[in-house]
Protein backbone atom coordinates (compact mmCIF):
# COMPACT_ATOMS: atom_id res chain seq x y z
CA UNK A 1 263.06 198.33 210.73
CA UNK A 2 261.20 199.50 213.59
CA UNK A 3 259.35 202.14 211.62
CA UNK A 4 258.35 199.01 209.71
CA UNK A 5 257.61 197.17 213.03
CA UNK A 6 254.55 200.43 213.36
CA UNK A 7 253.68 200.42 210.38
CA UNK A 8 252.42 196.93 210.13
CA UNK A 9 250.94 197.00 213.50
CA UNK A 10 247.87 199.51 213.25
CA UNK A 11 244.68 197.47 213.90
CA UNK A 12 244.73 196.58 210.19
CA UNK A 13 245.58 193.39 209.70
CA UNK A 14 247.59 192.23 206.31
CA UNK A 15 246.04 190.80 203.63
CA UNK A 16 243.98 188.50 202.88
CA UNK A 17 240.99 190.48 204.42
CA UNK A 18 237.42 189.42 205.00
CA UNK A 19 234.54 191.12 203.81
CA UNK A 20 233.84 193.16 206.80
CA UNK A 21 237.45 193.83 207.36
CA UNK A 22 237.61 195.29 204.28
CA UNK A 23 234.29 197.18 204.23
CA UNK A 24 235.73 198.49 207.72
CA UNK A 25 239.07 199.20 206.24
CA UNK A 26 237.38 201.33 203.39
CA UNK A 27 235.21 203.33 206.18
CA UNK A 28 237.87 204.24 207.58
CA UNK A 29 240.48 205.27 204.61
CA UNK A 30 238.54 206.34 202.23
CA UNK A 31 237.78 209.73 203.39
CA UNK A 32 242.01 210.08 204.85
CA UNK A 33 242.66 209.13 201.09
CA UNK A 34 240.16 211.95 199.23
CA UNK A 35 241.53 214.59 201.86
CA UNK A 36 245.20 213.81 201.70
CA UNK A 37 244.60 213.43 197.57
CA UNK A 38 243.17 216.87 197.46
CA UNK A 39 245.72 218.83 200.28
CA UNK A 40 248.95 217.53 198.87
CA UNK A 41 247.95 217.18 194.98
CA UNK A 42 245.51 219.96 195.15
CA UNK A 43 243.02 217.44 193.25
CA UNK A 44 239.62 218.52 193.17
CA UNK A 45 236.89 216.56 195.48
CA UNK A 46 235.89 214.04 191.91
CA UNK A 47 239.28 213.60 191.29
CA UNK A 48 240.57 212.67 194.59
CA UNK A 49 236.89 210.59 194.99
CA UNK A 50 238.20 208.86 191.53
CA UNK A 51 242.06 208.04 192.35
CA UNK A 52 240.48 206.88 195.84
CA UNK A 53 238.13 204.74 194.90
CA UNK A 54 240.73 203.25 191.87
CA UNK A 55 243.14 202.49 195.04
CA UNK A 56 240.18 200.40 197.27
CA UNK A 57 239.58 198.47 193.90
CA UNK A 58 242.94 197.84 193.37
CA UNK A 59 243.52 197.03 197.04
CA UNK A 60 240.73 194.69 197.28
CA UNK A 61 241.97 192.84 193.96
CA UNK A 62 245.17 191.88 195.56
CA UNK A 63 243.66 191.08 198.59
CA UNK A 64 241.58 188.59 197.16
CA UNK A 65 244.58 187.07 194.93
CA UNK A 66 246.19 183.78 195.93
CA UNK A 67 249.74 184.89 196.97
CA UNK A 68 249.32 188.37 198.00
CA UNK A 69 250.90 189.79 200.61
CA UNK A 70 250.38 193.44 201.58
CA UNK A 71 251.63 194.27 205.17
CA UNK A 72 250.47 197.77 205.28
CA UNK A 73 247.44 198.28 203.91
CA UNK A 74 246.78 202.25 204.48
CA UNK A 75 250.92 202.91 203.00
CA UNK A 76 249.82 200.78 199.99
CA UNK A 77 246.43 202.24 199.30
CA UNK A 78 247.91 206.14 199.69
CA UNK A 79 250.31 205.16 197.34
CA UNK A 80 247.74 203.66 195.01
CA UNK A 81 245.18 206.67 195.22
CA UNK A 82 248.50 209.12 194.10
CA UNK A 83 249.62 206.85 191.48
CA UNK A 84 246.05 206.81 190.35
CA UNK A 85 246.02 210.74 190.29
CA UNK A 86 249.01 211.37 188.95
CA UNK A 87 248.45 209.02 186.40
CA UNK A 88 244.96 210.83 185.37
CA UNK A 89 246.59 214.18 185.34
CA UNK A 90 249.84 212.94 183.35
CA UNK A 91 247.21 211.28 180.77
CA UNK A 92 245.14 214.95 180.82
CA UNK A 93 247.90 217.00 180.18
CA UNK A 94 248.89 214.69 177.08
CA UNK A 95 245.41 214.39 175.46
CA UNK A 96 244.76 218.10 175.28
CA UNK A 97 247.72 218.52 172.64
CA UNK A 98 246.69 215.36 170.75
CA UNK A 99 242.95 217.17 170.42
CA UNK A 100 244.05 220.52 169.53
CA UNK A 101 246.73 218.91 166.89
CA UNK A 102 244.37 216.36 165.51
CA UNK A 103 241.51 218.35 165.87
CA UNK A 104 238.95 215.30 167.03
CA UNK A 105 238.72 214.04 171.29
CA UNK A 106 240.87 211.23 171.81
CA UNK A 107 239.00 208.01 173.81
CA UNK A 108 239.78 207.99 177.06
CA UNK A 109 242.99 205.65 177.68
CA UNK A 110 242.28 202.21 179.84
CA UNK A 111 243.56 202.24 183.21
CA UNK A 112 246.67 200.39 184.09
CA UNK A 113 245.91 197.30 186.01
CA UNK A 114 249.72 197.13 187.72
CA UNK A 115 251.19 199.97 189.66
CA UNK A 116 254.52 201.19 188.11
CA UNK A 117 256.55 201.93 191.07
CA UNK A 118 259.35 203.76 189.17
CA UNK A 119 257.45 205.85 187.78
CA UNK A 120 255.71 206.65 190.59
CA UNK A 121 258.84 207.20 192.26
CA UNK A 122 260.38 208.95 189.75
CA UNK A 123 257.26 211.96 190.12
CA UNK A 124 257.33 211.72 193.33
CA UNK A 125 261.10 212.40 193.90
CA UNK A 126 261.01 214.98 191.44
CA UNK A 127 258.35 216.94 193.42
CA UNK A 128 259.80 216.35 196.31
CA UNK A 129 262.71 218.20 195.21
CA UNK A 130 260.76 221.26 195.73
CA UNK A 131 260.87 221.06 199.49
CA UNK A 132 263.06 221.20 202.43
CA UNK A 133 264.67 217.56 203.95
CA UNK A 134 262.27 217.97 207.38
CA UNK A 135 259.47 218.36 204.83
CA UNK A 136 260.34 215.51 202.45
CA UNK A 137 260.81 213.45 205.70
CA UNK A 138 256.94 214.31 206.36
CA UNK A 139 255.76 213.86 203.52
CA UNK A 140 257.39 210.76 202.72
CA UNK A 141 256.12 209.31 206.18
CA UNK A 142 252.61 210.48 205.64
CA UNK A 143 253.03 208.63 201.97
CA UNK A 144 253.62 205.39 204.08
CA UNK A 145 250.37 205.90 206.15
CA UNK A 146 251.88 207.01 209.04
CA UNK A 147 249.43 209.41 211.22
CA UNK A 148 250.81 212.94 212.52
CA UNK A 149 251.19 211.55 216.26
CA UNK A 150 253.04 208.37 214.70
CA UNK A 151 255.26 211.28 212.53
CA UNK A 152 255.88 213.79 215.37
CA UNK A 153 256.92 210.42 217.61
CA UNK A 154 259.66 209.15 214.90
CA UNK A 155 260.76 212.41 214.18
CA UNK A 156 260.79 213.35 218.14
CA UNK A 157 259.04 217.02 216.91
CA UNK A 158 255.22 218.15 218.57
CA UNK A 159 252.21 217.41 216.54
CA UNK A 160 251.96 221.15 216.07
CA UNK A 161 255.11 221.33 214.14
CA UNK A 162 254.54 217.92 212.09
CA UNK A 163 251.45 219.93 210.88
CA UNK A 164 253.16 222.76 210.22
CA UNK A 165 256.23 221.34 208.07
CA UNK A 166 253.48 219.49 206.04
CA UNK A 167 251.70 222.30 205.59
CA UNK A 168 254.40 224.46 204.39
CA UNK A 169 255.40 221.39 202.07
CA UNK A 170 252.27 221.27 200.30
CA UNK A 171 252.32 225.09 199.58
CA UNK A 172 255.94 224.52 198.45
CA UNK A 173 254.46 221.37 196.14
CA UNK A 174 251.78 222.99 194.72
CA UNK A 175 254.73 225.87 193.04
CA UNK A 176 255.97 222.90 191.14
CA UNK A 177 256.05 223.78 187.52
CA UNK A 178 254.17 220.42 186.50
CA UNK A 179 251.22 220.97 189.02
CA UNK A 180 251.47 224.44 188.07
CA UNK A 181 251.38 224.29 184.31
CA UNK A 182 248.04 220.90 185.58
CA UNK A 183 245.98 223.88 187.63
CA UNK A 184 246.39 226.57 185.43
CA UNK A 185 244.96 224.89 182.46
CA UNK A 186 241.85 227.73 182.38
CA UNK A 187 240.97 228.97 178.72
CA UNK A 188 242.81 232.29 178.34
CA UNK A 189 241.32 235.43 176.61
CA UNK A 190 242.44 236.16 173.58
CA UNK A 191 243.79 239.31 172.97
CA UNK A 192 242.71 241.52 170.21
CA UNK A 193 245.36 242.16 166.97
C-alpha cells in the first residue's frame, strides 16, 4: 500500500489532465518511454518511437473520457508503450508465415483500442521467468514507473546496484527464445546443393 501511496504522489496528478498538463506530462515521458522500450525490449529507435507514441494516444483518450480514473499515469503509460510493442512484434512474427504460405503481403492488422491485461501479463511473466527474483523485483518496479532512487529506496539497495540488477536483467531478457527467434529474423544465405 505504501508503494502505492509513491506511486501516486509524483508531481503528476491523476487523470483528468488539462492540456498543458498533459503536453507537460508527454515532455517529460516520452523520451523515459522510447529509452526504456528500446533497453529492456531491445526495440529499435521507430519502434520504441511507435509503441510510445500509441501509449500517449491511448493515455490521453482515457484521460479525456467521462469516468476515467488513472492514478499513476507514468506506471500506466510504460505499460501501454510495452503492450503496444509487444503487440507489434507478436503481430510481425505471425504475418511473415502467412506471406511466405500464401505467397501475397497481408494488410497490416488494426490496432487494438483496449489493453488486454492478461495477455500482457501472461508475456510479461513468461519473460520474466528468465531472470533472477532481485531482478524481476526491478524490473517489475521500473514497469510501475518507479525511478531507480524510488527502486534502490523500497528495495533498501544503492542506486549503483539497482542499475546493475537491471542491467544484468535485460541481458538475461534479451536470451529469451521469443525475443531471440524476433531479432534474429535477418535473411539467411542459402547454401549451395
Amino acid at each position: 500500500m505504501e508503494r502505492m501511496k509513491k506511486g501516486c504522489d509524483r508531481g503528476v496528478p491523476a487523470c483528468p489532465l488539462t492540456a498543458a498538463q498533459l503536453e507537460a506530462f508527454y515532455a517529460a515521458e516520452y523520451p523515459k518511454l522510447v529509452k526504456l522500450l528500446m533497453l529492456i525490449f531491445g526495440a529499435s529507435m521507430e519502434e520504441a518511437e511507435d509503441a510510445a507514441q500509441k501509449a500517449m494516444m491511448d493515455f490521453a483518450q482515457r484521460c479525456g473520457s467521462a469516468g476515467a480514473r488513472i492514478h499513476n499515469p507514468a506506471g500506466y503509460v510504460r505499460r501501454a508503450a510495452a503492450h503496444f510493442f509487444v503487440k507489434e512484434r507478436q503481430r510481425d512474427r505471425e504475418r511473415l508465415p502467412h506471406e511466405i504460405r500464401g505467397g501475397y503481403l497481408v494488410a497490416d492488422a488494426q490496432p487494438d483500442g483496449e489493453l488486454t491485461a492478461l495477455e500482457d501479463g501472461q508475456y510479461v511473466e513468461r519473460l520474466l521467468e528468465f531472470v533472477t527474483p532481485i531482478q524481476r523485483d526491478v524490473l517489475r518496479l521500473v514497469m510501475e514507473g518507479l525511478s531507480t532512487r524510488e527502486i534502490a529506496g523500497e528495495l533498501h539497495k544503492s542506486d549503483e546496484n539497482i542499475r546493475q540488477h537491471l542491467k544484468n536483467g535485460r541481458d538475461r531478457i534479451k536470451l529469451h527464445p521469443d525475443l531471440v527467434r524476433l531479432t534474429s529474423r535477418k535473411p539467411r544465405k542459402r547454401e549451395a546443393q
